[in-house]
Protein backbone atom coordinates (compact mmCIF):
# COMPACT_ATOMS: atom_id res chain seq x y z
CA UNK A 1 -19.98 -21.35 -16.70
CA UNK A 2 -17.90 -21.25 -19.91
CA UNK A 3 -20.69 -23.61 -21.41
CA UNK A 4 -23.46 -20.90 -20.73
CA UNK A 5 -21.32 -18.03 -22.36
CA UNK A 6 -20.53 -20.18 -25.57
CA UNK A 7 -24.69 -20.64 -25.58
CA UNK A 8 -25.62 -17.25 -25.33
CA UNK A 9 -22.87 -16.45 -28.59
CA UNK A 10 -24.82 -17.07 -31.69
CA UNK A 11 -23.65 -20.13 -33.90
CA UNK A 12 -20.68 -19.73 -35.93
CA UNK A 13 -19.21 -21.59 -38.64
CA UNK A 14 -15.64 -23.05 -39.15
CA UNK A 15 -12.80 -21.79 -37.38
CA UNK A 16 -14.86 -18.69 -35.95
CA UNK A 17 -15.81 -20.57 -32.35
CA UNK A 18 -12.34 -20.50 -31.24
CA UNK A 19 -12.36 -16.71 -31.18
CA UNK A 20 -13.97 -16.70 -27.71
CA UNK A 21 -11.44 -19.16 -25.46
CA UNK A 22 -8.94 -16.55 -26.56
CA UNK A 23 -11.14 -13.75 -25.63
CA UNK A 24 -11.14 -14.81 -22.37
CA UNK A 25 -7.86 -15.90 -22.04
CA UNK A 26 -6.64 -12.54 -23.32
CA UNK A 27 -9.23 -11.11 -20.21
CA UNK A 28 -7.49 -13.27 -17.92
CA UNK A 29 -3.65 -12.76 -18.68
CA UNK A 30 -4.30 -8.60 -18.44
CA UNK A 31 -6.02 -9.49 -14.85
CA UNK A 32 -3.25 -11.33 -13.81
CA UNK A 33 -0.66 -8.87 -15.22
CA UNK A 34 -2.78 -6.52 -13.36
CA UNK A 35 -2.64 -8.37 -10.44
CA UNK A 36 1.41 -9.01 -10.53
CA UNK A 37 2.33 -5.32 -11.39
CA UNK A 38 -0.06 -3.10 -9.36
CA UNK A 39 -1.64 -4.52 -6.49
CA UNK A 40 0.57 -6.95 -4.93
CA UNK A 41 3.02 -4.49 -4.74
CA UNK A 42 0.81 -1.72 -3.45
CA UNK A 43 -0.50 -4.45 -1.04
CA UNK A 44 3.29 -5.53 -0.02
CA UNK A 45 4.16 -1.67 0.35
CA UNK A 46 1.03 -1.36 2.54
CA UNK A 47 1.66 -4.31 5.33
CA UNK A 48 5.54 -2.56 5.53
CA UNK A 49 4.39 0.89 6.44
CA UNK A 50 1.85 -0.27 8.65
CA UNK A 51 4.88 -3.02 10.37
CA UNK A 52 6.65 0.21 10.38
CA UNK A 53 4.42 2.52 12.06
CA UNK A 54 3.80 -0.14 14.67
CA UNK A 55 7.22 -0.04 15.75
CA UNK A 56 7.86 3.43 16.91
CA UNK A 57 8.97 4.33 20.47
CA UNK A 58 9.79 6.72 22.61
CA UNK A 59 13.45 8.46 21.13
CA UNK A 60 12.61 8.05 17.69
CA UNK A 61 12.95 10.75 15.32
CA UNK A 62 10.52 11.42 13.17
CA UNK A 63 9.73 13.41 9.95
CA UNK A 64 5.87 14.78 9.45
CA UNK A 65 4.38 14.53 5.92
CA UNK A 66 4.19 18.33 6.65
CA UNK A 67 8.23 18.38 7.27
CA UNK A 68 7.90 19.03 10.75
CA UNK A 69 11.06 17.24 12.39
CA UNK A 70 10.69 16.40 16.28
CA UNK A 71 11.22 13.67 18.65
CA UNK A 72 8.79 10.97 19.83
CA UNK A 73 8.13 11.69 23.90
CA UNK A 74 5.05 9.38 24.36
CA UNK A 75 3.21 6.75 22.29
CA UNK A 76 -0.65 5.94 21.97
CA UNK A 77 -2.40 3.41 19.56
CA UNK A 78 -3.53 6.05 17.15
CA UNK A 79 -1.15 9.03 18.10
CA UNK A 80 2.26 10.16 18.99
CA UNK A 81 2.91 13.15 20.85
CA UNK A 82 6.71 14.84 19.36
CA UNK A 83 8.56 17.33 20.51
CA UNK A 84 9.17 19.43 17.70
CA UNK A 85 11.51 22.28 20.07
CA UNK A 86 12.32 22.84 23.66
CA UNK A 87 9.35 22.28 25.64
CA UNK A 88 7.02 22.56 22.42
CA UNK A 89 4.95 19.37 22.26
CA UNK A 90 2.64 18.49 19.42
CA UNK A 91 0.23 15.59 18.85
CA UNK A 92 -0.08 14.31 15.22
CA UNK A 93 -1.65 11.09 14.39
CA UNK A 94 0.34 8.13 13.20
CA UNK A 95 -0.50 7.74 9.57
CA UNK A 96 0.86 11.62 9.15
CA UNK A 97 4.80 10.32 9.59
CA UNK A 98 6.62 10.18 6.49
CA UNK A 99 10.70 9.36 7.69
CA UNK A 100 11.37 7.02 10.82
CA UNK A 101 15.03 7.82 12.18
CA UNK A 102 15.86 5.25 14.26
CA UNK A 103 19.06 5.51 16.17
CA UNK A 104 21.19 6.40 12.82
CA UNK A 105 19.18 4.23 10.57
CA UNK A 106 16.76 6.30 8.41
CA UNK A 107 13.24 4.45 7.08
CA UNK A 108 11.48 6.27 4.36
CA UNK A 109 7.51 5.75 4.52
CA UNK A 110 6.65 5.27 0.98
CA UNK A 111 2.71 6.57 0.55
């Protein structure tokens, strides 16, 4: 591959040919700081949330992206129904919670 790029350059003289291999290793060291800074952390933040929103039950107390505060009463794949007051029952989808309180211990859901 790198033969077929250094083909298609036109012919230099001297010292000029070398400019290329650190074209392209320049290229490739800001892809891989990229990589390293952006999205393998974005990806790492991603897998937690989703662990996290997989392990809510019944009891939990919850925290709505909207700031609605309530109590988990049932759980379905997709949905949660909370009781955000007495007898006042609400059905928001998962991906809305922002802050799992589970017994004491608060989880923030970063976005």
């Amino acid at each position: 591959m790198f033969n077929s790029i250094i083909a298609m350059a036109p012919a230099q003289q001297g010292q000029g040919g070398g400019e290329i291999y650190s074209t392209l290793i320049m290229f490739g060291l800001i892809i891989a700081i990229f990589y390293f800074m952006i999205i393998r952390p974005q990806q790492k933040r991603q897998k937690e949330r989703v662990a996290l929103l997989g392990q809510i039950k019944k009891g939990d107390k919850i925290i709505t992206a909207g700031g609605i505060h309530g109590d988990v009463v049932s759980v379905d794949e997709k949905t949660l129904l909370i009781e955000i007051a007495d007898k006042i029952k609400v059905k928001i989808e998962r991906n809305s919670i922002s802050v799992v309180n589970k017994h004491g211990e608060v989880e923030s859901i970063a976005k």
